[in-house]
PDB file of N, CA and C in Angstrom:
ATOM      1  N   UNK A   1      62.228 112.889 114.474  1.00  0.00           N
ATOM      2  CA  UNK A   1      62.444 113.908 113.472  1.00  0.00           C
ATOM      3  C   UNK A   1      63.810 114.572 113.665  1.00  0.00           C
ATOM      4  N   UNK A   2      64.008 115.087 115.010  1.00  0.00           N
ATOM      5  CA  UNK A   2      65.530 115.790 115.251  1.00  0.00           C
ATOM      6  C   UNK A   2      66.735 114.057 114.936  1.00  0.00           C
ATOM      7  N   UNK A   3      66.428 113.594 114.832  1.00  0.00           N
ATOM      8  CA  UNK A   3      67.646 112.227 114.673  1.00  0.00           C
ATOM      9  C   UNK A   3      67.875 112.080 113.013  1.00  0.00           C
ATOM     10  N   UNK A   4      66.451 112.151 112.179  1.00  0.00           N
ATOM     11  CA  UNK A   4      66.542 112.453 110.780  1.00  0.00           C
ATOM     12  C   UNK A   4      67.080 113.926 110.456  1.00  0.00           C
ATOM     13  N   UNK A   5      67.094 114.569 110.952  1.00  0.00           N
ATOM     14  CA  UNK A   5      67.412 116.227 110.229  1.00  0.00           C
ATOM     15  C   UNK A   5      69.398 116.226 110.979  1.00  0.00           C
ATOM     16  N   UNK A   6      69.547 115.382 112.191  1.00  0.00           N
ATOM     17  CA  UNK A   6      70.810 115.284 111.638  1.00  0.00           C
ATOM     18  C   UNK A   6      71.535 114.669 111.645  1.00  0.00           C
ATOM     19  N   UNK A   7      71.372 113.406 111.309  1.00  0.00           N
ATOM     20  CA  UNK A   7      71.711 112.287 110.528  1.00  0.00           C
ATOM     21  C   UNK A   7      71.434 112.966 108.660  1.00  0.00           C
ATOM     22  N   UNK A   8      70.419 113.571 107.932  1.00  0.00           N
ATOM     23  CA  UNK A   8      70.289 114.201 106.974  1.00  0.00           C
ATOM     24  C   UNK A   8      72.175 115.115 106.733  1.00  0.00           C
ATOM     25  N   UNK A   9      71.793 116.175 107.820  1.00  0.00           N
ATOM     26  CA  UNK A   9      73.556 117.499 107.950  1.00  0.00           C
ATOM     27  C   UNK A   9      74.543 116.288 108.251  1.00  0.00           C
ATOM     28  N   UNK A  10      74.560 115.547 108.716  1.00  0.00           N
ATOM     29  CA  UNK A  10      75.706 114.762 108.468  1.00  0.00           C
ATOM     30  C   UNK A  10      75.895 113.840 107.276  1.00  0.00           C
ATOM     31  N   UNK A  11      75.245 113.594 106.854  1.00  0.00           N
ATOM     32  CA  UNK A  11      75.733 113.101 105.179  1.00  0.00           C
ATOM     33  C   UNK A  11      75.855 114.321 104.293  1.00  0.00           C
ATOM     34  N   UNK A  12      75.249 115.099 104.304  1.00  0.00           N
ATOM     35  CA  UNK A  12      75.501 116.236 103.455  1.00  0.00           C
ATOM     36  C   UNK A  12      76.827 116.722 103.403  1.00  0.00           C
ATOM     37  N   UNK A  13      77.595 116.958 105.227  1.00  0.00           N
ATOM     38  CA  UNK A  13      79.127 117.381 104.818  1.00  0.00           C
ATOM     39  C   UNK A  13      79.431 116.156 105.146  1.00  0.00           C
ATOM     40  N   UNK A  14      79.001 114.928 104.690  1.00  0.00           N
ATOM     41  CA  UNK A  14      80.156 113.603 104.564  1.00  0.00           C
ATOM     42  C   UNK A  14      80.281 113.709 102.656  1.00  0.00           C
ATOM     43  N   UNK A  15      81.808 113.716 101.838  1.00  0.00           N
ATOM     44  CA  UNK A  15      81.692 113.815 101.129  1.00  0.00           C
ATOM     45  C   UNK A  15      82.860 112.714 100.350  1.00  0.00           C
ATOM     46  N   UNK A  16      82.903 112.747  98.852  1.00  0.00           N
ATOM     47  CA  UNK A  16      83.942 111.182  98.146  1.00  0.00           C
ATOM     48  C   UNK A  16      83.690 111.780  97.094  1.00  0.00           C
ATOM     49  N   UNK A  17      84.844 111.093  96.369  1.00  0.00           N
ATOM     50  CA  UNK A  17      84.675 111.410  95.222  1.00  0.00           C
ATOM     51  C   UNK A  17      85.512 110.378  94.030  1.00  0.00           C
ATOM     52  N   UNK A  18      85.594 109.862  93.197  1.00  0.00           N
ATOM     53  CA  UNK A  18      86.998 108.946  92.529  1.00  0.00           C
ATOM     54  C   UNK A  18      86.841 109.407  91.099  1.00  0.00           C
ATOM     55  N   UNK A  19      88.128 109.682  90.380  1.00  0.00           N
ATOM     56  CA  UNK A  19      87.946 110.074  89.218  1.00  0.00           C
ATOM     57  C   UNK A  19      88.992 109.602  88.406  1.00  0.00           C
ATOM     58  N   UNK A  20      88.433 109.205  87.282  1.00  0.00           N
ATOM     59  CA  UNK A  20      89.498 108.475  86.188  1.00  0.00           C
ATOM     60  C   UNK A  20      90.663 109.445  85.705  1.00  0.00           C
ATOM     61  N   UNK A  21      91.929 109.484  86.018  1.00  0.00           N
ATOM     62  CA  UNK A  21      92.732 110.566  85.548  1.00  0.00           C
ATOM     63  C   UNK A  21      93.658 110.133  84.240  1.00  0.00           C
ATOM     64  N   UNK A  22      93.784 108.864  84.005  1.00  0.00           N
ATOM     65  CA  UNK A  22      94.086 108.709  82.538  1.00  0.00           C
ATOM     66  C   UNK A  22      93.853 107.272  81.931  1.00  0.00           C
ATOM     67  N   UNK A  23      93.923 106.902  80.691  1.00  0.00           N
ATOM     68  CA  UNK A  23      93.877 106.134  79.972  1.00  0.00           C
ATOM     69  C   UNK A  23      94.809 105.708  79.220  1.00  0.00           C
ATOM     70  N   UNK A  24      96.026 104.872  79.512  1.00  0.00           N
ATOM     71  CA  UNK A  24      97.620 105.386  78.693  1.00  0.00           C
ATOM     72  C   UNK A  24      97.429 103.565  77.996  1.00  0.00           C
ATOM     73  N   UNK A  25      98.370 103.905  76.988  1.00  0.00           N
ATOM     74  CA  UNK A  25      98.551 102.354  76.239  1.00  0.00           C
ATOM     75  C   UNK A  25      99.708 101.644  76.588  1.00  0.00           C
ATOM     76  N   UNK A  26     100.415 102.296  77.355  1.00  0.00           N
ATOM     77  CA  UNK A  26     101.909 101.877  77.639  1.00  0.00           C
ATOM     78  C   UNK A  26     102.122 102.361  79.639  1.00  0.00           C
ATOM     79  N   UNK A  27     102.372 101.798  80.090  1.00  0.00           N
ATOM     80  CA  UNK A  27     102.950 103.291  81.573  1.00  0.00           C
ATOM     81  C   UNK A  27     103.685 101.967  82.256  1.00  0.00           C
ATOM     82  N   UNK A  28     104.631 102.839  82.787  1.00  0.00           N
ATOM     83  CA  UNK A  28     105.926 102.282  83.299  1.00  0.00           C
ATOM     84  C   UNK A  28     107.020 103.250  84.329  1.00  0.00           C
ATOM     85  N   UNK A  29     107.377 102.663  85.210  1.00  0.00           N
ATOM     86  CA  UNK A  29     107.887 103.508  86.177  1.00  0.00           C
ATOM     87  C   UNK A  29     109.505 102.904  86.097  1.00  0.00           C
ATOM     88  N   UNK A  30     109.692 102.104  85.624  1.00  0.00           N
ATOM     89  CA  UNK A  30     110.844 101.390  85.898  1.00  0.00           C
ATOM     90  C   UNK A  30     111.709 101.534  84.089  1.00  0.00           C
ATOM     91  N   UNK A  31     113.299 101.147  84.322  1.00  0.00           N
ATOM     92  CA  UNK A  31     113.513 101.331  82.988  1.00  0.00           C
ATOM     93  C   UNK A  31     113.369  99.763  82.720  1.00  0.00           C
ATOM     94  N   UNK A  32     112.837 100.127  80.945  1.00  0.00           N
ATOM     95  CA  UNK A  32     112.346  98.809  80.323  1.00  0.00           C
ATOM     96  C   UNK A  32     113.870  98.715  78.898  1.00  0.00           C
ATOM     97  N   UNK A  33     114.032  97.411  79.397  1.00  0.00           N
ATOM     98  CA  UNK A  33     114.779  97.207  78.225  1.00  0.00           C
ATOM     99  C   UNK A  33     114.542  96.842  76.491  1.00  0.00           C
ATOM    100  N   UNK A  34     114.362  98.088  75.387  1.00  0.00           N
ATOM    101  CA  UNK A  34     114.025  98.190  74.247  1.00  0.00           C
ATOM    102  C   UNK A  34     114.750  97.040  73.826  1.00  0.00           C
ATOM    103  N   UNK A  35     115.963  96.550  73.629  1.00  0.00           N
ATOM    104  CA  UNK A  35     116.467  95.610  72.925  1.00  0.00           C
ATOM    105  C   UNK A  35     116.176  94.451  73.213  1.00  0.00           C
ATOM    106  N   UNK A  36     114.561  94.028  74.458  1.00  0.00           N
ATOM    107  CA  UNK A  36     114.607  93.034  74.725  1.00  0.00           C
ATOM    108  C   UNK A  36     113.285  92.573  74.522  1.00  0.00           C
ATOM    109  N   UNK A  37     112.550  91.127  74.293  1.00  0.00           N
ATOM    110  CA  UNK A  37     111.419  91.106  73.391  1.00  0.00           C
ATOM    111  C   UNK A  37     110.216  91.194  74.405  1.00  0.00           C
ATOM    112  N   UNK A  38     109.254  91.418  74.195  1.00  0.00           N
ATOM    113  CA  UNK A  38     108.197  91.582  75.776  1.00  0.00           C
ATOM    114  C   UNK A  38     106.917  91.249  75.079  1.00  0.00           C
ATOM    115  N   UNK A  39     106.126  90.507  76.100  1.00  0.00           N
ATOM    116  CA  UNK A  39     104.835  90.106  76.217  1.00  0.00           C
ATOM    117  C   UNK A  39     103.548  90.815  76.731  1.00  0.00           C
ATOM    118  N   UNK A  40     102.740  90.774  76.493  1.00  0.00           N
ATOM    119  CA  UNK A  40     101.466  91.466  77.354  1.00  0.00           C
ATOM    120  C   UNK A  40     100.499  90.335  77.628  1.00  0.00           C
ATOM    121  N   UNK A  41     100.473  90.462  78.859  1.00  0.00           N
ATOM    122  CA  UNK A  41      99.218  88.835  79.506  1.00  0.00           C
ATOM    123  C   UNK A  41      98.173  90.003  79.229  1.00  0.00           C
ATOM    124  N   UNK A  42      97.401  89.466  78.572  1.00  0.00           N
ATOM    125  CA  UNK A  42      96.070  90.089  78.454  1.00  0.00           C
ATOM    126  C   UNK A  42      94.944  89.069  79.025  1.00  0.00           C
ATOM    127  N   UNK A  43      95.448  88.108  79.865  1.00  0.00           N
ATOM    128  CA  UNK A  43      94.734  87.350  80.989  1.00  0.00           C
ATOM    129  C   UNK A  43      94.841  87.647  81.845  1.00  0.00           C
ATOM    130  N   UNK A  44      95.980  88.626  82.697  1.00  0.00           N
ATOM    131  CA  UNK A  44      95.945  88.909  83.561  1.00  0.00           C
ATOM    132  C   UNK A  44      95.955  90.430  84.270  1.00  0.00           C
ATOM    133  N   UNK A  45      95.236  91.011  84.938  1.00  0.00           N
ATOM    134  CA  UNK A  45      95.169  92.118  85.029  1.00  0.00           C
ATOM    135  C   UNK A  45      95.532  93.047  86.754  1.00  0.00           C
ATOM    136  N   UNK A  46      96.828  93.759  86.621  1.00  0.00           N
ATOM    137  CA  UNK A  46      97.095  93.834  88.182  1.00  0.00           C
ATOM    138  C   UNK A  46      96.786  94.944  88.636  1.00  0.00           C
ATOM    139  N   UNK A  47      96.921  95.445  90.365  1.00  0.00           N
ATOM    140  CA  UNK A  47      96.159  96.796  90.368  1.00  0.00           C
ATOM    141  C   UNK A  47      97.270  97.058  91.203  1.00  0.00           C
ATOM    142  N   UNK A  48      97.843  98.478  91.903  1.00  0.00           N
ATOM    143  CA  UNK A  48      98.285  99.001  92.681  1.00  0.00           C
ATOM    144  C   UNK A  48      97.663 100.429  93.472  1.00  0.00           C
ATOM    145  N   UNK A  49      97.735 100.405  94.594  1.00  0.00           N
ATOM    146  CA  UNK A  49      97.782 101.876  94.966  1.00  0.00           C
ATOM    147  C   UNK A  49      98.380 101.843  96.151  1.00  0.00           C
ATOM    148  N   UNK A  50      97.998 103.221  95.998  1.00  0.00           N
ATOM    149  CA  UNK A  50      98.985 104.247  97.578  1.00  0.00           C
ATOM    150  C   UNK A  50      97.789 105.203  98.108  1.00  0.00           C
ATOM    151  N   UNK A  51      98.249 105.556  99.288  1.00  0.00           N
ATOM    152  CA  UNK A  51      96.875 105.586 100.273  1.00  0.00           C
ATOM    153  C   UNK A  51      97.359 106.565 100.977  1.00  0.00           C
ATOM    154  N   UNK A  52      96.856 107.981 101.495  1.00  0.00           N
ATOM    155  CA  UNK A  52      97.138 108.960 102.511  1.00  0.00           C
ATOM    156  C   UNK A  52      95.700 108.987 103.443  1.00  0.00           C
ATOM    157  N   UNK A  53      96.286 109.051 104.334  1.00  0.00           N
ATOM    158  CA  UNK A  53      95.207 109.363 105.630  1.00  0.00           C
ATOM    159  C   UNK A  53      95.024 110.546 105.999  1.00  0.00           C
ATOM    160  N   UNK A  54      93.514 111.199 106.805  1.00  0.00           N
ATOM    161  CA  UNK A  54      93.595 112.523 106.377  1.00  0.00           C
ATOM    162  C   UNK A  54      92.805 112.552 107.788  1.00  0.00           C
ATOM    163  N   UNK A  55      93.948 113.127 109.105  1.00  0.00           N
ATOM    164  CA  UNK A  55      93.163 113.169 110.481  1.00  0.00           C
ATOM    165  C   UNK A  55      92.857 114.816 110.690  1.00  0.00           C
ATOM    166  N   UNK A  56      91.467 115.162 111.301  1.00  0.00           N
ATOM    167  CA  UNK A  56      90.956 116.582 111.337  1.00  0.00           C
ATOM    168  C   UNK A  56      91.058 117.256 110.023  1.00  0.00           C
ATOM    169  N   UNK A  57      92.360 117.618 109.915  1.00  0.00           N
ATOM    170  CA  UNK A  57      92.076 117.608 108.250  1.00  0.00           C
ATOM    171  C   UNK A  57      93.801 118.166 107.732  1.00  0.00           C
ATOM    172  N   UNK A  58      94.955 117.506 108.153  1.00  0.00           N
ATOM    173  CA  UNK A  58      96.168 117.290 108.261  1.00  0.00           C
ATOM    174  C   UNK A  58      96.219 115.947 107.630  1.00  0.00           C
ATOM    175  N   UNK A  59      96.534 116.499 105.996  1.00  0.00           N
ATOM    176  CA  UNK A  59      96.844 114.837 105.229  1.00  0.00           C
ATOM    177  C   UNK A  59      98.443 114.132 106.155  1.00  0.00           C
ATOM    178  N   UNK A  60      98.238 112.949 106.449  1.00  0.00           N
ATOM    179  CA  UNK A  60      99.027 112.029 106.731  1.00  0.00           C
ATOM    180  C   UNK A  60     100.222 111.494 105.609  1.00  0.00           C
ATOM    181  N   UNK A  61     101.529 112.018 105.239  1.00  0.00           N
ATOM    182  CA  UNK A  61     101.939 111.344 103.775  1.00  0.00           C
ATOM    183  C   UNK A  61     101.076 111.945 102.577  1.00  0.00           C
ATOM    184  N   UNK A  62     102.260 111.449 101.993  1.00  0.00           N
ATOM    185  CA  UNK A  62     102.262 112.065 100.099  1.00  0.00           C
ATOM    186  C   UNK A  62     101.822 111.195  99.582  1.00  0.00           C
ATOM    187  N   UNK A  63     100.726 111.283  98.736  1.00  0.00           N
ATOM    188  CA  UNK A  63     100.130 110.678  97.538  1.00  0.00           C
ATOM    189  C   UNK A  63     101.343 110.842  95.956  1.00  0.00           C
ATOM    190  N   UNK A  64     101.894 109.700  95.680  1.00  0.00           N
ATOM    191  CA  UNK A  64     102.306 109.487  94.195  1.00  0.00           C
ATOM    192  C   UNK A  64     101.950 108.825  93.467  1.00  0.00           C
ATOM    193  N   UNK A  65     101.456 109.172  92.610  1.00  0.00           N
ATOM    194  CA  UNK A  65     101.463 107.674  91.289  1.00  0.00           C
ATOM    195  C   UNK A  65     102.583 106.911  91.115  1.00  0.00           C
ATOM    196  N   UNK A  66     103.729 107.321  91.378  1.00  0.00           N
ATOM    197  CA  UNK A  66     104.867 106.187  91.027  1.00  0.00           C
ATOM    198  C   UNK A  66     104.607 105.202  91.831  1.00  0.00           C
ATOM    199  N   UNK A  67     104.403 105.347  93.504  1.00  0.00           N
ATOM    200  CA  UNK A  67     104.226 104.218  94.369  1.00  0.00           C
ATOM    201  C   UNK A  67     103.371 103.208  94.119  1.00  0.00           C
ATOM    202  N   UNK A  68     101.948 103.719  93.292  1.00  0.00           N
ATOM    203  CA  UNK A  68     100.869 102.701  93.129  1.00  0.00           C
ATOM    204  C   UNK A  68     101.407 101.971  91.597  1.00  0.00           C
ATOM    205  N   UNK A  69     102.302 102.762  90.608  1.00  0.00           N
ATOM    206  CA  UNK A  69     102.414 101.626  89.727  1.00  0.00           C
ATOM    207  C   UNK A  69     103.357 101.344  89.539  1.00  0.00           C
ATOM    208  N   UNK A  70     104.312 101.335  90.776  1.00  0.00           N
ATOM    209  CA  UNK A  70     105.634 100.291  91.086  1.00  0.00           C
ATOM    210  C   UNK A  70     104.684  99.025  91.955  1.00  0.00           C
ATOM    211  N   UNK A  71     103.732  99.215  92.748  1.00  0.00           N
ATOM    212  CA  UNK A  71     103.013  98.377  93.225  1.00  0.00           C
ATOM    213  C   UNK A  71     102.894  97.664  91.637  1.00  0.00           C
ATOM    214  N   UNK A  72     101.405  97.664  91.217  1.00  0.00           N
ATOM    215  CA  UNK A  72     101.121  96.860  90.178  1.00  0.00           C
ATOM    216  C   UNK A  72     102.301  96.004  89.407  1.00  0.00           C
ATOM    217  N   UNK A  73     103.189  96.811  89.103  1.00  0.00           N
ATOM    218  CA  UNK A  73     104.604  96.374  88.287  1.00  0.00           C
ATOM    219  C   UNK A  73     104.941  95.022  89.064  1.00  0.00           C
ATOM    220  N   UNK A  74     105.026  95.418  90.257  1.00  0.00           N
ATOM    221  CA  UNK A  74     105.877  94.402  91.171  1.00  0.00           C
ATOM    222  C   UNK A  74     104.598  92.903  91.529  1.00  0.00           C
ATOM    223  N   UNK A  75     103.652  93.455  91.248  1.00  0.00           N
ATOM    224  CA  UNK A  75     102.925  92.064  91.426  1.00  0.00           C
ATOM    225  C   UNK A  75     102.737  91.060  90.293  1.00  0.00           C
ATOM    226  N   UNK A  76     103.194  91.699  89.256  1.00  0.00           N
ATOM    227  CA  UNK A  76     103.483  90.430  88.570  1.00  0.00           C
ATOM    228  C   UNK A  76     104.338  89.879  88.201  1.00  0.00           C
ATOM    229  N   UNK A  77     105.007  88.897  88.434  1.00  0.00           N
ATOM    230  CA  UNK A  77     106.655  88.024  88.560  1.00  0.00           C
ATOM    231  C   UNK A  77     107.302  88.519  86.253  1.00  0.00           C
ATOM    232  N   UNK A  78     108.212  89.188  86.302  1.00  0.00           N
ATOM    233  CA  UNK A  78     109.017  89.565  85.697  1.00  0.00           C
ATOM    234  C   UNK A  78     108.272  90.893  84.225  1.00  0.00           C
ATOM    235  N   UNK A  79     107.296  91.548  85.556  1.00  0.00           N
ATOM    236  CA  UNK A  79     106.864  92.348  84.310  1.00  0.00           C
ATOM    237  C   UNK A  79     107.538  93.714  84.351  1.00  0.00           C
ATOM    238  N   UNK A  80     107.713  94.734  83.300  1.00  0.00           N
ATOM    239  CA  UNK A  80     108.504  95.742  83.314  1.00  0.00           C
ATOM    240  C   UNK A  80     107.619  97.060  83.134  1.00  0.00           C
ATOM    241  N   UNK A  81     106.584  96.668  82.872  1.00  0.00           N
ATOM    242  CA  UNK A  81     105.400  97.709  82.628  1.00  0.00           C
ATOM    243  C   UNK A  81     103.823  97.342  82.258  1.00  0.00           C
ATOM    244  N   UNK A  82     103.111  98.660  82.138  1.00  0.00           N
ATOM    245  CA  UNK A  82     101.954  97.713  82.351  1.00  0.00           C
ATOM    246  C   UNK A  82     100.796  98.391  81.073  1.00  0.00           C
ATOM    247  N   UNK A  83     100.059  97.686  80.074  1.00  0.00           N
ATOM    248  CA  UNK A  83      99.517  98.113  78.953  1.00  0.00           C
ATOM    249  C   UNK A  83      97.607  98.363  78.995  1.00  0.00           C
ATOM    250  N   UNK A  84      97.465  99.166  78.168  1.00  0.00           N
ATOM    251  CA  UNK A  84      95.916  99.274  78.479  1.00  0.00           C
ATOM    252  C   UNK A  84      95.864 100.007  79.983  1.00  0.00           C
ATOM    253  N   UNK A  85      96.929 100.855  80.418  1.00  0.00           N
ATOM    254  CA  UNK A  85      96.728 100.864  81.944  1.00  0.00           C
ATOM    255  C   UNK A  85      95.607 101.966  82.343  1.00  0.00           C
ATOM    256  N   UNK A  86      95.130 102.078  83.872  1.00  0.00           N
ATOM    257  CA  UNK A  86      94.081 103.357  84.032  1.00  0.00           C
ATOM    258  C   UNK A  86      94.384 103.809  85.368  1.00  0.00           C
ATOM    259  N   UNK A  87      94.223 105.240  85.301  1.00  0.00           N
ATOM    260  CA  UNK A  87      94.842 105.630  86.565  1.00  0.00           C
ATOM    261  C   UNK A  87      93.776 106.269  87.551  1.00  0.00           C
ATOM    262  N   UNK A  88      93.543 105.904  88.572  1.00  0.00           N
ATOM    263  CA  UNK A  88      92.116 106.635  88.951  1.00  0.00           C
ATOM    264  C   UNK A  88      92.726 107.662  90.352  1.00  0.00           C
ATOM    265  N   UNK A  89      91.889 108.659  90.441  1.00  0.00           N
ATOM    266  CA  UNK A  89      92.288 108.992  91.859  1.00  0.00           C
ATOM    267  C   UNK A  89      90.666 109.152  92.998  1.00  0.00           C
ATOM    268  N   UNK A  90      91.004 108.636  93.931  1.00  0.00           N
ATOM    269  CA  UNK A  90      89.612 108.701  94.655  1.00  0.00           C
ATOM    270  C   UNK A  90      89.736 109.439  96.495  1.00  0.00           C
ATOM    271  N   UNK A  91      88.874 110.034  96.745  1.00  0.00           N
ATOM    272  CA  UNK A  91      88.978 110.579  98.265  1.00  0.00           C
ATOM    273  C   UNK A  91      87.873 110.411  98.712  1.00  0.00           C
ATOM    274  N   UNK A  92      87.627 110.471 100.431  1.00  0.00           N
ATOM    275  CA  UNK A  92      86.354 110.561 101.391  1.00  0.00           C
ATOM    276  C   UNK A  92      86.774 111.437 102.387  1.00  0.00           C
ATOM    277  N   UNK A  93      85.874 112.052 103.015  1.00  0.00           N
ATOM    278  CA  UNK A  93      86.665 112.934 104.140  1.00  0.00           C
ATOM    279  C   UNK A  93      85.328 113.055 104.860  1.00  0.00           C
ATOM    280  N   UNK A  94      85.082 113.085 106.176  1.00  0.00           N
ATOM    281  CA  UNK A  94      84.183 113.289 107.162  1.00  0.00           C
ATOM    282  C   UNK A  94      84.571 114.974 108.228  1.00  0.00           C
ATOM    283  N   UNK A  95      84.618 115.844 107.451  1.00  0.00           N
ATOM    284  CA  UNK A  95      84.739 117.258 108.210  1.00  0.00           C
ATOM    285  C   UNK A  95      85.324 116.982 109.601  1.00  0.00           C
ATOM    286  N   UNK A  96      86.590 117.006 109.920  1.00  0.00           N
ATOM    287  CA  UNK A  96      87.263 117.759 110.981  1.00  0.00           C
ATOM    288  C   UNK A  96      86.954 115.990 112.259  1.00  0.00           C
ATOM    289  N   UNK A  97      87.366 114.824 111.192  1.00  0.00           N
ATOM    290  CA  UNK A  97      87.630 113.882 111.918  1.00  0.00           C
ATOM    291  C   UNK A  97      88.469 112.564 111.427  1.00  0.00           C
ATOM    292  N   UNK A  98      88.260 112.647 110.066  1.00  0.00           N
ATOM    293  CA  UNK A  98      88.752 111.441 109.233  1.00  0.00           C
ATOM    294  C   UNK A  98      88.580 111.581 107.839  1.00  0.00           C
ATOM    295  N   UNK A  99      89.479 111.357 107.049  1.00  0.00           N
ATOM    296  CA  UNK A  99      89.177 111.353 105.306  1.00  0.00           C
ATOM    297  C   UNK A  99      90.450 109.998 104.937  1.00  0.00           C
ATOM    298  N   UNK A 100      90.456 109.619 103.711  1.00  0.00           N
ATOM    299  CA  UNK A 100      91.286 109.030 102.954  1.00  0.00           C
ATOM    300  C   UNK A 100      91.728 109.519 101.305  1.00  0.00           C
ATOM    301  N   UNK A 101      92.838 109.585 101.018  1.00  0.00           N
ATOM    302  CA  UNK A 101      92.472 109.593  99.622  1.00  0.00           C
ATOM    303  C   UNK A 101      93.699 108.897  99.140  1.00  0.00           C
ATOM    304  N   UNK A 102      93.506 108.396  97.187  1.00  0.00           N
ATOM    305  CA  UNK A 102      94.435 107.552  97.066  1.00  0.00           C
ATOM    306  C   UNK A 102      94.572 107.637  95.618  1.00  0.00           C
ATOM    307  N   UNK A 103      95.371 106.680  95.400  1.00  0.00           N
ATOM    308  CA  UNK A 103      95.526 106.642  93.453  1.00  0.00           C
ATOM    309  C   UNK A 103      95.671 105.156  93.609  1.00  0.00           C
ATOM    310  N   UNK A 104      94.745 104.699  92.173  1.00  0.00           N
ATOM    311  CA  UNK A 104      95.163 103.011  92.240  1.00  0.00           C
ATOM    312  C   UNK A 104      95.069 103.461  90.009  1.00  0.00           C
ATOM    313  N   UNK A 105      96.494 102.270  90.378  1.00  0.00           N
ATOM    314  CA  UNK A 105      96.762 102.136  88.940  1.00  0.00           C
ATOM    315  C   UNK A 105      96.666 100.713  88.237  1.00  0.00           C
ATOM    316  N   UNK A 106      95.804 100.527  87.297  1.00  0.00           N
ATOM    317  CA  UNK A 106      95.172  99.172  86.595  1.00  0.00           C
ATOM    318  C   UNK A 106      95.785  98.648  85.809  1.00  0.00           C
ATOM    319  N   UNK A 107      95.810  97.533  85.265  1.00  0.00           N
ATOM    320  CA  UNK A 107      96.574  96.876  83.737  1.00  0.00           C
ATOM    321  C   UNK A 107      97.089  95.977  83.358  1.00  0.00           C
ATOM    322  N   UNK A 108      97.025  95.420  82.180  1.00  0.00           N
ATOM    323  CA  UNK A 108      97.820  94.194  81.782  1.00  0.00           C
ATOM    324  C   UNK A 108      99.468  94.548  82.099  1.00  0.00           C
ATOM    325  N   UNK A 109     100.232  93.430  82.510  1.00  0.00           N
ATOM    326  CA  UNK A 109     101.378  93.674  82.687  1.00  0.00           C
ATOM    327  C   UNK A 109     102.109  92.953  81.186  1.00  0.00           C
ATOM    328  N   UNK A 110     103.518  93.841  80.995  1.00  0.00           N
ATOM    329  CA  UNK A 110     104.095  93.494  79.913  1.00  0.00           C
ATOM    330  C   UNK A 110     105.207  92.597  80.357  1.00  0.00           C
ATOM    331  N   UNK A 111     105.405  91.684  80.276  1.00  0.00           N
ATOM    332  CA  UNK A 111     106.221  91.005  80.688  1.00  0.00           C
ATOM    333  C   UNK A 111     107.515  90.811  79.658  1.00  0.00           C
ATOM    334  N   UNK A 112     108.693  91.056  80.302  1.00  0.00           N
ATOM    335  CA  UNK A 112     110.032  91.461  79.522  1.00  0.00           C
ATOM    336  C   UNK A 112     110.709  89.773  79.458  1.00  0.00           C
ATOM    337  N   UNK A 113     111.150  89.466  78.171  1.00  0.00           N
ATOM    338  CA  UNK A 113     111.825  88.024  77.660  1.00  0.00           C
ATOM    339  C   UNK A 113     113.222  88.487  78.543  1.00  0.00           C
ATOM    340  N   UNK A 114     113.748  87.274  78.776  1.00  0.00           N
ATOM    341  CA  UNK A 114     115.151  87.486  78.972  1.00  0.00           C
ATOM    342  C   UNK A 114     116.302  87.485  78.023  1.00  0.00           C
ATOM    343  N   UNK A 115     116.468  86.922  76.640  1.00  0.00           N
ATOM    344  CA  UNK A 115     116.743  87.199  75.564  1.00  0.00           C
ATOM    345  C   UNK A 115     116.594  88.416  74.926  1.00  0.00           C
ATOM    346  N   UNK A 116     118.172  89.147  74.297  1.00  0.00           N
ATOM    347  CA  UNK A 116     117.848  90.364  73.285  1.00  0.00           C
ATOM    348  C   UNK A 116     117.023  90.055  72.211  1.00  0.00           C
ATOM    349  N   UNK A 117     116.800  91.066  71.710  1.00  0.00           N
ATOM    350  CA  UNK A 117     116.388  90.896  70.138  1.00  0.00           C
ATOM    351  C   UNK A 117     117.692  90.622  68.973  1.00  0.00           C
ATOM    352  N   UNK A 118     118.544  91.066  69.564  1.00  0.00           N
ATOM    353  CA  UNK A 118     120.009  91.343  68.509  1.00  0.00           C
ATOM    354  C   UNK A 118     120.621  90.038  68.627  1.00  0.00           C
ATOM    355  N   UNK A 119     119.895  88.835  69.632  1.00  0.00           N
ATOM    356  CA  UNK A 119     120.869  87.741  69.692  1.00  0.00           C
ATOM    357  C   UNK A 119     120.254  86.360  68.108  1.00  0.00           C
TER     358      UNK A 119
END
């Protein structure tokens, strides 16, 4: 009984959480060239994030969204941005020993032609 009641107080202050923070039709961290013609793989779908560590309870590093969707950007060979994208942010933390928290960013990548439009 004392091993259930606290094993019980220890999940109670073990706590998480992840939450959808947007829904964009376009997002892009990088400059995209307008005069140039671009694709969207809607077969393929890439993810990025960035990750802070959280010891006693002294976050480790800065959480940005730019880092997680220069990640995504960069995993797909010549894309410039990314469509349909979703941005989530999620954390865990175990009181005064260990937590994580992070942002991961979702999406079709737009892939930029190498040809202008004006040619």
């Amino acid at each position: 009984m004392k091993k259930l009641i606290i094993l019980s107080a220890l999940a109670a202050t073990c706590s998480g959480c992840i939450t959808r923070w947007a829904d964009l039709t376009l997002l892009s961290s990088k400059n995209v060239d307008v005069r140039k013609a671009h694709f969207v793989d809607n077969k393929k779908r890439v993810t990025g994030e960035t990750l802070q560590h959280i010891f006693i309870f002294f976050p480790i590093g800065q959480l940005h969204i730019k880092e997680a969707v220069d990640r995504a950007i960069e995993s797909a060979s010549g894309a410039a941005a990314l469509s349909d994208a979703t941005v989530e942010h999620g954390w865990w933390y175990i009181p005064y020993v260990y937590g994580r928290a992070w942002f991961t960013v979702e999406g079709n990548p737009v892939i930029e032609q190498e040809s202008d439009l004006n040619d």
